[in-house]
N, C-alpha and C. Protein backbone atom coordinates (compact mmCIF):
# COMPACT_ATOMS: atom_id res chain seq x y z
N UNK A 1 -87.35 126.09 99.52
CA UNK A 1 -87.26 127.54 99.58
C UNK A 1 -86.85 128.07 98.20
N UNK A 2 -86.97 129.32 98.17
CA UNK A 2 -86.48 129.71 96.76
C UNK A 2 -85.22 129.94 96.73
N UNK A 3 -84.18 129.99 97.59
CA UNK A 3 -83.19 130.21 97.93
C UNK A 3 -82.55 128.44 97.21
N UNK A 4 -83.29 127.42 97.97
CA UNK A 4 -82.52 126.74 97.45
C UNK A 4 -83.00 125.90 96.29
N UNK A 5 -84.00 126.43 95.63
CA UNK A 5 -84.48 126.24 93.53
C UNK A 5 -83.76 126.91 93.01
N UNK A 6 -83.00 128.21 93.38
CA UNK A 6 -81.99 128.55 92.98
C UNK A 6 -81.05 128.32 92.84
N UNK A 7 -80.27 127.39 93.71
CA UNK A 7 -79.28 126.88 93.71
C UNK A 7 -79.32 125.88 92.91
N UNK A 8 -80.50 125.23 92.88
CA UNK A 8 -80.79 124.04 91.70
C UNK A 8 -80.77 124.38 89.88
N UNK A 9 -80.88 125.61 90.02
CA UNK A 9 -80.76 126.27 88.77
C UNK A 9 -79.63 126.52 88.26
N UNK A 10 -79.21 127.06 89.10
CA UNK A 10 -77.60 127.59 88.89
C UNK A 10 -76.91 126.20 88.87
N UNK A 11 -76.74 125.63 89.72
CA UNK A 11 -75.87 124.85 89.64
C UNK A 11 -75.92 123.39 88.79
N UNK A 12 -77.63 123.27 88.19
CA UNK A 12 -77.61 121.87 87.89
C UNK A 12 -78.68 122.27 86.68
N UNK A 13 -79.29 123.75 86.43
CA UNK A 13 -80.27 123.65 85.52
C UNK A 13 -81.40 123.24 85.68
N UNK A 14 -81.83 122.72 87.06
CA UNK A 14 -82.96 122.55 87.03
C UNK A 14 -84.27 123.44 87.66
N UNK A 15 -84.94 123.77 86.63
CA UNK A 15 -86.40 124.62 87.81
C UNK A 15 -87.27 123.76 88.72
N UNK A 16 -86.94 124.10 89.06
CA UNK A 16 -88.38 123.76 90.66
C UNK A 16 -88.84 124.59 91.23
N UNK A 17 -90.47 123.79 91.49
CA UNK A 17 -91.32 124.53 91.98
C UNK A 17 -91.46 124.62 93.51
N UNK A 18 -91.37 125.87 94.24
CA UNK A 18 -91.18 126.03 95.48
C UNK A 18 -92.83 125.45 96.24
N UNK A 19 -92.33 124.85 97.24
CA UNK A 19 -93.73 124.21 97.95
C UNK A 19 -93.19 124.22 99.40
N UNK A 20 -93.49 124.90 100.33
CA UNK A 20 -93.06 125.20 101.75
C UNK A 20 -93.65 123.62 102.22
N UNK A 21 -92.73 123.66 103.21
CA UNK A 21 -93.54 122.16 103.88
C UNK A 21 -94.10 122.98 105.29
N UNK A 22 -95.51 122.30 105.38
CA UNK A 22 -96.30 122.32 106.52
C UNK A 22 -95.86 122.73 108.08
N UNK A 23 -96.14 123.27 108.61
CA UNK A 23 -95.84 123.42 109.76
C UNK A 23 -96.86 122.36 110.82
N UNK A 24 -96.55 121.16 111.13
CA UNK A 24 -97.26 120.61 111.67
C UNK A 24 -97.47 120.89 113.87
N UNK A 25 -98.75 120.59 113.72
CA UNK A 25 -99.06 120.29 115.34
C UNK A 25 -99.84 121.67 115.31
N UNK A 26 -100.84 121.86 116.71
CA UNK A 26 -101.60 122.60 117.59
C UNK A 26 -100.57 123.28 118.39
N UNK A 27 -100.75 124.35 118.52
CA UNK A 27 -100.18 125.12 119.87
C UNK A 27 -100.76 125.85 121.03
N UNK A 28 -100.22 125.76 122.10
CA UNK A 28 -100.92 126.69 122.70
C UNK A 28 -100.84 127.72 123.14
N UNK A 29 -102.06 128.79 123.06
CA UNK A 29 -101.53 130.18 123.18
C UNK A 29 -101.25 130.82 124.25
N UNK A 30 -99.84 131.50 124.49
CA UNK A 30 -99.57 131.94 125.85
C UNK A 30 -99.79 133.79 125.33
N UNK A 31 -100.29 134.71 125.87
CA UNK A 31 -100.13 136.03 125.16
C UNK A 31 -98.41 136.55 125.87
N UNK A 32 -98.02 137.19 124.50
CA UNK A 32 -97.20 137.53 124.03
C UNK A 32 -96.17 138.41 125.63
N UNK A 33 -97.49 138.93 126.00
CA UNK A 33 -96.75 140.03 127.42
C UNK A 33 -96.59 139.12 128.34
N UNK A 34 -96.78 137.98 128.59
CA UNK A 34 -96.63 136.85 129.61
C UNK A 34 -95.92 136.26 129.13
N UNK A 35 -95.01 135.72 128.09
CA UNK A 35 -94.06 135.14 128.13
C UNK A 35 -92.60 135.63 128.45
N UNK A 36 -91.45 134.80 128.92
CA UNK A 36 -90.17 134.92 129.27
C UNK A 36 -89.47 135.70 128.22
N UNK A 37 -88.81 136.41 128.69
CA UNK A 37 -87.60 137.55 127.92
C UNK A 37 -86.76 136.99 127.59
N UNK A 38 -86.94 135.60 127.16
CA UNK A 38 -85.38 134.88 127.02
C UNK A 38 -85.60 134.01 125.24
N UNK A 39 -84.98 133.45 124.72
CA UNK A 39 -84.41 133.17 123.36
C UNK A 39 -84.31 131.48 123.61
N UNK A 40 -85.38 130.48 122.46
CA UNK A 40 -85.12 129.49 122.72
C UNK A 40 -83.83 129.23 120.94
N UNK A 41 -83.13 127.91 120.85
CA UNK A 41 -82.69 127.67 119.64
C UNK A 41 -82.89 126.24 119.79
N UNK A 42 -83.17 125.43 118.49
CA UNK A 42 -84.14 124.05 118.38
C UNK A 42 -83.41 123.84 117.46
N UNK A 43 -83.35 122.42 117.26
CA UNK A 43 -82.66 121.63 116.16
C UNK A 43 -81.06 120.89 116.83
N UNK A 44 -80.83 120.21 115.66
CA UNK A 44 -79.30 119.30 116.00
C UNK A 44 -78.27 119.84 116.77
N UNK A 45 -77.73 120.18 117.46
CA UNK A 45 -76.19 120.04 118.06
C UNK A 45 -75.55 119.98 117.45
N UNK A 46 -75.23 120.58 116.47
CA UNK A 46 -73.96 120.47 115.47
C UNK A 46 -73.27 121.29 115.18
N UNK A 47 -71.84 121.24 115.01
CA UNK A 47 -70.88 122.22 114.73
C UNK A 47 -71.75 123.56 113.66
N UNK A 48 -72.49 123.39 112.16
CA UNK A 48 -72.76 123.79 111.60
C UNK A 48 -74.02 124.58 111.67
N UNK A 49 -74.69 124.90 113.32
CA UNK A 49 -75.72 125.09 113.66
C UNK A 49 -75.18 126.54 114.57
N UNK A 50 -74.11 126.51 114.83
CA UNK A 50 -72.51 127.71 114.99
C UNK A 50 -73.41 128.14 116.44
N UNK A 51 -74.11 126.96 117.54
CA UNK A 51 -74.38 127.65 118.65
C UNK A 51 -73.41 128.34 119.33
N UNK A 52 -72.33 128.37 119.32
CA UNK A 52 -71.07 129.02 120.01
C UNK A 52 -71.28 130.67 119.41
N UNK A 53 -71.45 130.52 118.55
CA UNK A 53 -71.76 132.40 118.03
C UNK A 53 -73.27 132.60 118.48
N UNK A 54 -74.77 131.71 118.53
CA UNK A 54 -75.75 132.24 119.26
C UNK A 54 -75.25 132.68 120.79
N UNK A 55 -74.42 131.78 121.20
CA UNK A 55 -73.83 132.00 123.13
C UNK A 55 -73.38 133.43 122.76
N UNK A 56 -72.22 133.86 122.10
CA UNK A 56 -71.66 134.92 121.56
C UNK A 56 -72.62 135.82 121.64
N UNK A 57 -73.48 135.93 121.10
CA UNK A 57 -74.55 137.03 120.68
C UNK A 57 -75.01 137.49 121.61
N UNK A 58 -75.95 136.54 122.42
CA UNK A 58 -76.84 136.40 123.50
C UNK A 58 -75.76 136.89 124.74
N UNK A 59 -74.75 136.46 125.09
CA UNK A 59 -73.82 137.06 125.39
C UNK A 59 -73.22 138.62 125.69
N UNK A 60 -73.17 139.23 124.48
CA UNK A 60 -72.83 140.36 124.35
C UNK A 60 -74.46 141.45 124.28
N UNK A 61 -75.09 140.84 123.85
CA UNK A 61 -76.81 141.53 124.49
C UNK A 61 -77.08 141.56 126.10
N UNK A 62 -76.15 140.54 127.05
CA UNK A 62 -76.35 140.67 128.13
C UNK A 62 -75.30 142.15 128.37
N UNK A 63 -74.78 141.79 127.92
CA UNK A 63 -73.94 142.89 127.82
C UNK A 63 -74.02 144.34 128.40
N UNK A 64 -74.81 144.61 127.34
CA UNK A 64 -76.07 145.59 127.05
C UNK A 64 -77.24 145.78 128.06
N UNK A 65 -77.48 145.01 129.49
CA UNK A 65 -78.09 145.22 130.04
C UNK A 65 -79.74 144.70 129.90
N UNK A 66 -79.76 143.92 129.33
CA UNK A 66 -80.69 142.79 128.99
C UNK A 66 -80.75 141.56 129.83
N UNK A 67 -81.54 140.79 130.56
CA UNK A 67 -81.35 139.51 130.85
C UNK A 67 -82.12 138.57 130.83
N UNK A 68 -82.13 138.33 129.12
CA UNK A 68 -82.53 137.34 128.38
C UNK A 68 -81.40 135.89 128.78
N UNK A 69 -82.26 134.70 128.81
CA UNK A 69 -81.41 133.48 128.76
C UNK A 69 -81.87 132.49 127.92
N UNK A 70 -80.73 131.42 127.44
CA UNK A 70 -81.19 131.38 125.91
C UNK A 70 -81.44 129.65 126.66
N UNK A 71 -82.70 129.03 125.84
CA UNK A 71 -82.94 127.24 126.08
C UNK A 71 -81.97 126.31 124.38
N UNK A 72 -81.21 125.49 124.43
CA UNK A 72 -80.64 125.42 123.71
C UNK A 72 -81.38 124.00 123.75
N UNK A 73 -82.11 123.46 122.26
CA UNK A 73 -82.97 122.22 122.26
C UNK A 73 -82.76 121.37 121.25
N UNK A 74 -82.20 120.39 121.64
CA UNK A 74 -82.10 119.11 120.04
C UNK A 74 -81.17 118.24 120.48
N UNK A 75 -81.01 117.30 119.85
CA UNK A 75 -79.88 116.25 120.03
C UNK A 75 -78.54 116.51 119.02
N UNK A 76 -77.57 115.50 119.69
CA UNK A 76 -76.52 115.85 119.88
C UNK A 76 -76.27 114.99 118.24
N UNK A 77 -76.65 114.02 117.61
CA UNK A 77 -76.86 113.60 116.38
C UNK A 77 -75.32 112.71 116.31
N UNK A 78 -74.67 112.47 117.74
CA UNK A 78 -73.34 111.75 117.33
C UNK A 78 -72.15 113.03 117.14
N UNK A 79 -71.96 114.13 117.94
CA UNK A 79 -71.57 114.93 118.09
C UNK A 79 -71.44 115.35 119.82
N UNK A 80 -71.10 114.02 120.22
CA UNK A 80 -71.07 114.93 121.78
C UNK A 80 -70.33 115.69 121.97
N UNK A 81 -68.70 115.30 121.26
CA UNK A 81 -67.44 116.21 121.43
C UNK A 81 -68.23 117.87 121.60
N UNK A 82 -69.23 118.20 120.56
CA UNK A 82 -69.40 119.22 120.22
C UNK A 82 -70.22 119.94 121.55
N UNK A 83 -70.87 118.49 122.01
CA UNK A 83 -72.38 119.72 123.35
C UNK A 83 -71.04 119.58 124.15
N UNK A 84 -69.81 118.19 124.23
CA UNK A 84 -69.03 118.52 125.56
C UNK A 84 -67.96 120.42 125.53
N UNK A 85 -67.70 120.39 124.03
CA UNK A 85 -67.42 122.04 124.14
C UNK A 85 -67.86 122.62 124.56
N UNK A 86 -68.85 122.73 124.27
CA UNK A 86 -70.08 124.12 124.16
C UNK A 86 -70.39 123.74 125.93
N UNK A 87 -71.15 122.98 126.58
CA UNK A 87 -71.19 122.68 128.13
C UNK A 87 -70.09 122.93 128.79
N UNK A 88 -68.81 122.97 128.04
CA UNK A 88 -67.51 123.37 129.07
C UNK A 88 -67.40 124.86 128.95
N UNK A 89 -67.48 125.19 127.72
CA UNK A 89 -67.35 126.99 127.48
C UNK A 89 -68.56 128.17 128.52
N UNK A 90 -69.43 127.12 128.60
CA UNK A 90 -70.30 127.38 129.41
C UNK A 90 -70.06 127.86 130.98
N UNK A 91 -69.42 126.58 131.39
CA UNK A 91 -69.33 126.12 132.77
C UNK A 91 -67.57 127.40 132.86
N UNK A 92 -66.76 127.32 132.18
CA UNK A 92 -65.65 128.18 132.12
C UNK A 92 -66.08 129.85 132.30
N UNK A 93 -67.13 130.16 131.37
CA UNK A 93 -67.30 130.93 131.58
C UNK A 93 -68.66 132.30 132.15
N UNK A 94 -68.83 130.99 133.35
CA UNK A 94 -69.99 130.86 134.08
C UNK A 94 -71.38 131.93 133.61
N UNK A 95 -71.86 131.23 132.64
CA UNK A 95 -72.59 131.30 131.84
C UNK A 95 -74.27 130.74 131.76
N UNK A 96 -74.70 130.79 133.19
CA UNK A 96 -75.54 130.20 133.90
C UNK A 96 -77.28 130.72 133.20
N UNK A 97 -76.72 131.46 132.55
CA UNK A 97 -78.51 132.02 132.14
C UNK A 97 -78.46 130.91 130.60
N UNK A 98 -77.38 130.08 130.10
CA UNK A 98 -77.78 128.97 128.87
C UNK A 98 -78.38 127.52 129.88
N UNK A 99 -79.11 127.01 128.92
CA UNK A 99 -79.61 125.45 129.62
C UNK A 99 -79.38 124.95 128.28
N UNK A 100 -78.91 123.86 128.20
CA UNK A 100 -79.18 122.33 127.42
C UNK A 100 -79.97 121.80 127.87
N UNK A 101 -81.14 121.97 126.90
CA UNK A 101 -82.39 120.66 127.37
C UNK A 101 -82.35 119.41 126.38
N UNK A 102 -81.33 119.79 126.12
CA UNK A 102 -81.33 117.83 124.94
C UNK A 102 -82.49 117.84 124.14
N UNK A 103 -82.70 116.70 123.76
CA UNK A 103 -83.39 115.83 122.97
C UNK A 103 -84.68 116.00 123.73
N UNK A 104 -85.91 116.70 123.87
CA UNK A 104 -87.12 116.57 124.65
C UNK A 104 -88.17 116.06 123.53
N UNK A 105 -89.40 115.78 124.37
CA UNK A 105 -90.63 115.41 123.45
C UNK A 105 -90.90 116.84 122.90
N UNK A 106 -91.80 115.96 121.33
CA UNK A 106 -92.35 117.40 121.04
C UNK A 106 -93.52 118.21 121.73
N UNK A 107 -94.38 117.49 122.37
CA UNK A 107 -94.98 118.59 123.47
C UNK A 107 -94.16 119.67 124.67
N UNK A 108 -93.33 118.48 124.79
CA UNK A 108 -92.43 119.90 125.95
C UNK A 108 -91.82 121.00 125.38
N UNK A 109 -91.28 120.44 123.60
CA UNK A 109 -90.75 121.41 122.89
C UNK A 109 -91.61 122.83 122.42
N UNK A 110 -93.09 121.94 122.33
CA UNK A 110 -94.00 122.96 121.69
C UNK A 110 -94.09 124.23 123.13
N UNK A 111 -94.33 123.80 124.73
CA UNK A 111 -94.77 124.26 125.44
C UNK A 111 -93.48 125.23 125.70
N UNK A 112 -92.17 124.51 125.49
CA UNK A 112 -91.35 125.56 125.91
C UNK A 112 -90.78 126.78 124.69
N UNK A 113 -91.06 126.56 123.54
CA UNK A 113 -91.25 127.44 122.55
C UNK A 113 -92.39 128.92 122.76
N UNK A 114 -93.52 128.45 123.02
CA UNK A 114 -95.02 129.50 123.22
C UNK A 114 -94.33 129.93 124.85
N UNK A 115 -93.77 129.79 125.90
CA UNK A 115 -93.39 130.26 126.77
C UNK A 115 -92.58 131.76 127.00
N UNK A 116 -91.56 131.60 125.64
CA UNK A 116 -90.36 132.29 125.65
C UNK A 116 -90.84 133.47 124.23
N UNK A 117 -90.65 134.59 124.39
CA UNK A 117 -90.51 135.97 123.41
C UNK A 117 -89.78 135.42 121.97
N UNK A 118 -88.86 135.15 122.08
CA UNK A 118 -88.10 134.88 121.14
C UNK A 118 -87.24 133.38 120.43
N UNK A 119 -86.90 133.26 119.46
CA UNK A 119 -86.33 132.54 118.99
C UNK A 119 -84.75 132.98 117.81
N UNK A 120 -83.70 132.10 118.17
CA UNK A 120 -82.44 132.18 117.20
C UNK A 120 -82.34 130.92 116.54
N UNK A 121 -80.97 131.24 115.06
CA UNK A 121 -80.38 130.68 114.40
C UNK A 121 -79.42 131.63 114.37
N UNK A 122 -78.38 130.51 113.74
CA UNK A 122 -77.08 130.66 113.43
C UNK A 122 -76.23 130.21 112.15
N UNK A 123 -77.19 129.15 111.54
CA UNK A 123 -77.11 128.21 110.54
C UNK A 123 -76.73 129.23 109.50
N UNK A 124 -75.89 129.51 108.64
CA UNK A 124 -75.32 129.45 107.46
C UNK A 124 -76.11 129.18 106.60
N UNK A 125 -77.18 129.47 105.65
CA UNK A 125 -77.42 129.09 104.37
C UNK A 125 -78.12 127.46 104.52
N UNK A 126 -79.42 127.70 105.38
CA UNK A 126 -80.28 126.75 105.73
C UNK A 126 -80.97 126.72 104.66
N UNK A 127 -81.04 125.20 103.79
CA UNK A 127 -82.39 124.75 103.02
C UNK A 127 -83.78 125.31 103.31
N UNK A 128 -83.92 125.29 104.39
CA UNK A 128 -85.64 125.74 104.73
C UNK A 128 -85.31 126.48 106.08
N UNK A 129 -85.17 125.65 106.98
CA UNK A 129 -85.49 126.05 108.03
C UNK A 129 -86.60 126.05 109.05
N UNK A 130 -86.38 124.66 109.15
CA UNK A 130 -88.41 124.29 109.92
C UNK A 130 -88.51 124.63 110.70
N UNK A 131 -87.32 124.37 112.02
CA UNK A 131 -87.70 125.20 113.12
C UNK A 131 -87.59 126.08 113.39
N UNK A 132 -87.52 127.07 112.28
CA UNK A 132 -88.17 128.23 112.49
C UNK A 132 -88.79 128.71 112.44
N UNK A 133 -89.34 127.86 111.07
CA UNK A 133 -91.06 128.20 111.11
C UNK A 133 -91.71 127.97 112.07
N UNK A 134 -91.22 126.64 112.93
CA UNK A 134 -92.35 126.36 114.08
C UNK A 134 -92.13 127.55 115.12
N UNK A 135 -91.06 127.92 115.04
CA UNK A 135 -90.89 129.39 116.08
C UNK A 135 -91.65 130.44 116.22
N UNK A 136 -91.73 131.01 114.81
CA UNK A 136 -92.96 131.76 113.83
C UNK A 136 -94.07 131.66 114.25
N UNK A 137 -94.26 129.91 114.24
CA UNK A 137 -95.89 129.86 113.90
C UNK A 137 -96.18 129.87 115.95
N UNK A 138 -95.06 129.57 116.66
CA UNK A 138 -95.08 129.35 118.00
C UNK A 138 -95.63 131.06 118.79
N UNK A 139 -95.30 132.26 117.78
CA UNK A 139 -95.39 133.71 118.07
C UNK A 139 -94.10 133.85 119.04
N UNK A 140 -92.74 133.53 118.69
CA UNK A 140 -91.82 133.99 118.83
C UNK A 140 -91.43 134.95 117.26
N UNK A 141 -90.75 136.16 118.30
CA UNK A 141 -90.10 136.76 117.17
C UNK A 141 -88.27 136.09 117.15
N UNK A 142 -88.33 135.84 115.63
CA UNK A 142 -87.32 134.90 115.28
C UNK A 142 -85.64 135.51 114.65
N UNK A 143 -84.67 135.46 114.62
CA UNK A 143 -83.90 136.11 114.72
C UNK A 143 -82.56 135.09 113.68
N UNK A 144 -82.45 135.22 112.12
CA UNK A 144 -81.73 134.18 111.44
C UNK A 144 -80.31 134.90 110.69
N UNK A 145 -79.46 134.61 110.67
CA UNK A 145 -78.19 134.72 109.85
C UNK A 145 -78.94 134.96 108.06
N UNK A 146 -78.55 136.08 107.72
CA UNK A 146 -78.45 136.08 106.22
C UNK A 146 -78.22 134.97 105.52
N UNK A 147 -79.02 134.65 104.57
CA UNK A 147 -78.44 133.67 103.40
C UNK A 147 -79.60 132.15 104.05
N UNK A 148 -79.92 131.55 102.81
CA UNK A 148 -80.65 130.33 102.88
C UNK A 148 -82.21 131.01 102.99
N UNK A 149 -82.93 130.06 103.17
CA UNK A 149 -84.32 129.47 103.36
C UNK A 149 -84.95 130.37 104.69
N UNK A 150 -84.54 130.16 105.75
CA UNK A 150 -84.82 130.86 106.77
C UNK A 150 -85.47 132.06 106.40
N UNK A 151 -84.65 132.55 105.83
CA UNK A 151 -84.52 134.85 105.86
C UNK A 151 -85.81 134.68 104.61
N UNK A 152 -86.88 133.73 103.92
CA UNK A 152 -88.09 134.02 103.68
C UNK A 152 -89.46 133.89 104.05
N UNK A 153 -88.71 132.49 105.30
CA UNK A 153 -89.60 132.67 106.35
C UNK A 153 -89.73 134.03 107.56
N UNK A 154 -88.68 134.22 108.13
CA UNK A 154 -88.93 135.83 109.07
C UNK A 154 -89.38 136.74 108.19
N UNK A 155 -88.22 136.98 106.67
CA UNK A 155 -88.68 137.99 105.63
C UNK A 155 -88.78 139.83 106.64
N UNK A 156 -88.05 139.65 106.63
CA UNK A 156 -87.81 141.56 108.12
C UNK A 156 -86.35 141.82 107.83
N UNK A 157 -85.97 142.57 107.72
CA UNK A 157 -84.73 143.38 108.03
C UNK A 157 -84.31 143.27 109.37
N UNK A 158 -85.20 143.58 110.08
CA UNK A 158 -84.84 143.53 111.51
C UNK A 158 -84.39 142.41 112.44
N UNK A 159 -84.96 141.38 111.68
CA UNK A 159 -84.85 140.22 111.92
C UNK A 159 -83.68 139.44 111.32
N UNK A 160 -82.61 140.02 110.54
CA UNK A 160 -81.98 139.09 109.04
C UNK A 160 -80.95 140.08 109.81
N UNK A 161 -79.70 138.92 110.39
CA UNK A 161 -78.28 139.69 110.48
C UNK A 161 -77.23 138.79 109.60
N UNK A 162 -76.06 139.87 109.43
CA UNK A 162 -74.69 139.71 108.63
C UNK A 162 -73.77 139.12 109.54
N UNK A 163 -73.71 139.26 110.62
CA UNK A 163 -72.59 138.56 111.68
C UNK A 163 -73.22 139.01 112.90
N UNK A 164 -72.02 138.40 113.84
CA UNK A 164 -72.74 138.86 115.57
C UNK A 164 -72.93 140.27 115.86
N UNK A 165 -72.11 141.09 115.16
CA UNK A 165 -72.30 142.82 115.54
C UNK A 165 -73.51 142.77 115.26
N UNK A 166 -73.66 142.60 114.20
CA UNK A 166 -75.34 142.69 113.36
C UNK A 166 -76.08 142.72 114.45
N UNK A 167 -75.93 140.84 114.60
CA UNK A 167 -77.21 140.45 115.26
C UNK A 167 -77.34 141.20 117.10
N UNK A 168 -75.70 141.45 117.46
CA UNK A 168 -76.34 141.78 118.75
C UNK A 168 -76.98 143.58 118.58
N UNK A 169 -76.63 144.51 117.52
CA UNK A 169 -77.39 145.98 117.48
C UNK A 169 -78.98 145.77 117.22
N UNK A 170 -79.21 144.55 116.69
CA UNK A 170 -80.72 144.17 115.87
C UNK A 170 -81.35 143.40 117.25
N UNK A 171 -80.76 142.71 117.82
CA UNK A 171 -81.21 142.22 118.71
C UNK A 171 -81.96 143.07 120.12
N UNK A 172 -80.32 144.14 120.47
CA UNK A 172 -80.52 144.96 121.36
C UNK A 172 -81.83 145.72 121.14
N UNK A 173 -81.87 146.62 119.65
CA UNK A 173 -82.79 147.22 119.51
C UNK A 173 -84.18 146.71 119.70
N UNK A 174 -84.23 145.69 119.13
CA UNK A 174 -85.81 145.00 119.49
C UNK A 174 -86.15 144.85 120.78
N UNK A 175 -84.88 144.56 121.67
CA UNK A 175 -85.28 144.01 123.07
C UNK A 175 -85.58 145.66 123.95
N UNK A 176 -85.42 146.53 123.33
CA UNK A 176 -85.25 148.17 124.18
C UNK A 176 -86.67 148.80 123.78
N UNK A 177 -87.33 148.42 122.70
CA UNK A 177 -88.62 148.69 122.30
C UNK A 177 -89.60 147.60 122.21
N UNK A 178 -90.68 147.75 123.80
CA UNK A 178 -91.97 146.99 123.15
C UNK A 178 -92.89 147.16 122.35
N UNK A 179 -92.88 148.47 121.42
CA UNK A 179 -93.58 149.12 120.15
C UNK A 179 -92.90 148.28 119.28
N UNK A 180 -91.65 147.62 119.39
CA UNK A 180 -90.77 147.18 117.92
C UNK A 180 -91.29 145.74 118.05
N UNK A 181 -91.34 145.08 119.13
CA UNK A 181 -91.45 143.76 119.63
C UNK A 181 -92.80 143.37 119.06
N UNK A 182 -94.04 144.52 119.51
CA UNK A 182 -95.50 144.01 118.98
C UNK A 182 -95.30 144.28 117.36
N UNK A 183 -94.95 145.15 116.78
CA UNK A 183 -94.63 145.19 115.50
C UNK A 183 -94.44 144.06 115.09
N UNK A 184 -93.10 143.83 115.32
CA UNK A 184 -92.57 142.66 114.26
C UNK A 184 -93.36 140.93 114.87
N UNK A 185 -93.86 140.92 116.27
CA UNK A 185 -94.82 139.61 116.44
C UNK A 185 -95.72 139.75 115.13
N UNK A 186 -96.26 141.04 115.27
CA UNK A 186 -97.81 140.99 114.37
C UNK A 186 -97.64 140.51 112.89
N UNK A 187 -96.49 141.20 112.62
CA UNK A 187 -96.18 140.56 111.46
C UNK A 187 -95.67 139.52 111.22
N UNK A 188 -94.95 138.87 112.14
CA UNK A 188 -94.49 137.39 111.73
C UNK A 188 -96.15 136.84 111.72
């Protein structure tokens, strides 16, 4: 990303040339008005992936009278302590519209990606950000924390939040307009 040739600059002097990596695999197309109102998030289980602030978010959008539910997808990478938090915060605070689907194949991943409207991050100042591109390229509208690699793949305002207030007014708003929703699909 250019986000992080920059950092290679700054910090070490070196230029590099930005080269996106591929978005690999076929998908299949579900249209956009037939898929689920709900938010998938893909990748590791890890403290630094801050799913506890996507719950947060998604959370406080229910809030709001929305009832989006979010698929939470990846392995746990040697971090169970972390899914056993996050599955207890859950279960505490009966929180029944999240699923942990673990570690799945990538076909189930691909099928349950093209299913669902949307996609989150939470990540802090992501190198790239692949699965989000595959989110992107899946025709979810994608939803990333300021800072890193990510925010030139979505590349939207609407899409690029500063914290959870951010993300749940940016969120809400998209989810209250299907004029905003086909917008910003078309353009991802």
């Amino acid at each position: 990303s250019n986000w992080t040739a920059e950092l290679l600059r700054r910090r070490y002097g070196v230029e590099a040339r930005v080269l996106y990596p591929p978005v690999p695999g076929h998908l299949p197309t579900i249209p956009y008005g037939e898929r689920e109102k709900g938010f998938v998030c893909i990748g590791r289980i890890v403290p630094e992936k801050r799913i506890e602030a996507i719950i947060e978010v998604l959370g406080r959008v229910r809030e709001r009278g929305h009832t989006v539910h979010l698929h939470v997808v990846g392995g746990a990478a040697g971090n169970s302590d972390y899914v056993r938090f996050l599955k207890k915060h859950c279960l505490k605070h009966h929180l029944e519209w999240v699923s942990f689907e673990g570690r799945i194949s990538e076909q189930t991943k691909k099928e349950l990606t093209v299913r669902h409207r949307f996609g989150i991050s939470a990540r802090k100042n992501e190198p790239f950000g692949i699965v989000v591109a595959e989110m992107v390229q899946a025709g979810c509208i994608v939803f990333v924390p300021d800072g890193g690699g990510q925010v030139e793949i979505v590349d939207h305002c609407d899409l690029v939040y500063a914290n959870v207030e951010d993300a749940v007014n940016k969120i809400d708003r998209v989810l209250s307009s299907n004029e905003v929703q086909t917008t910003l699909q078309e353009y991802l």
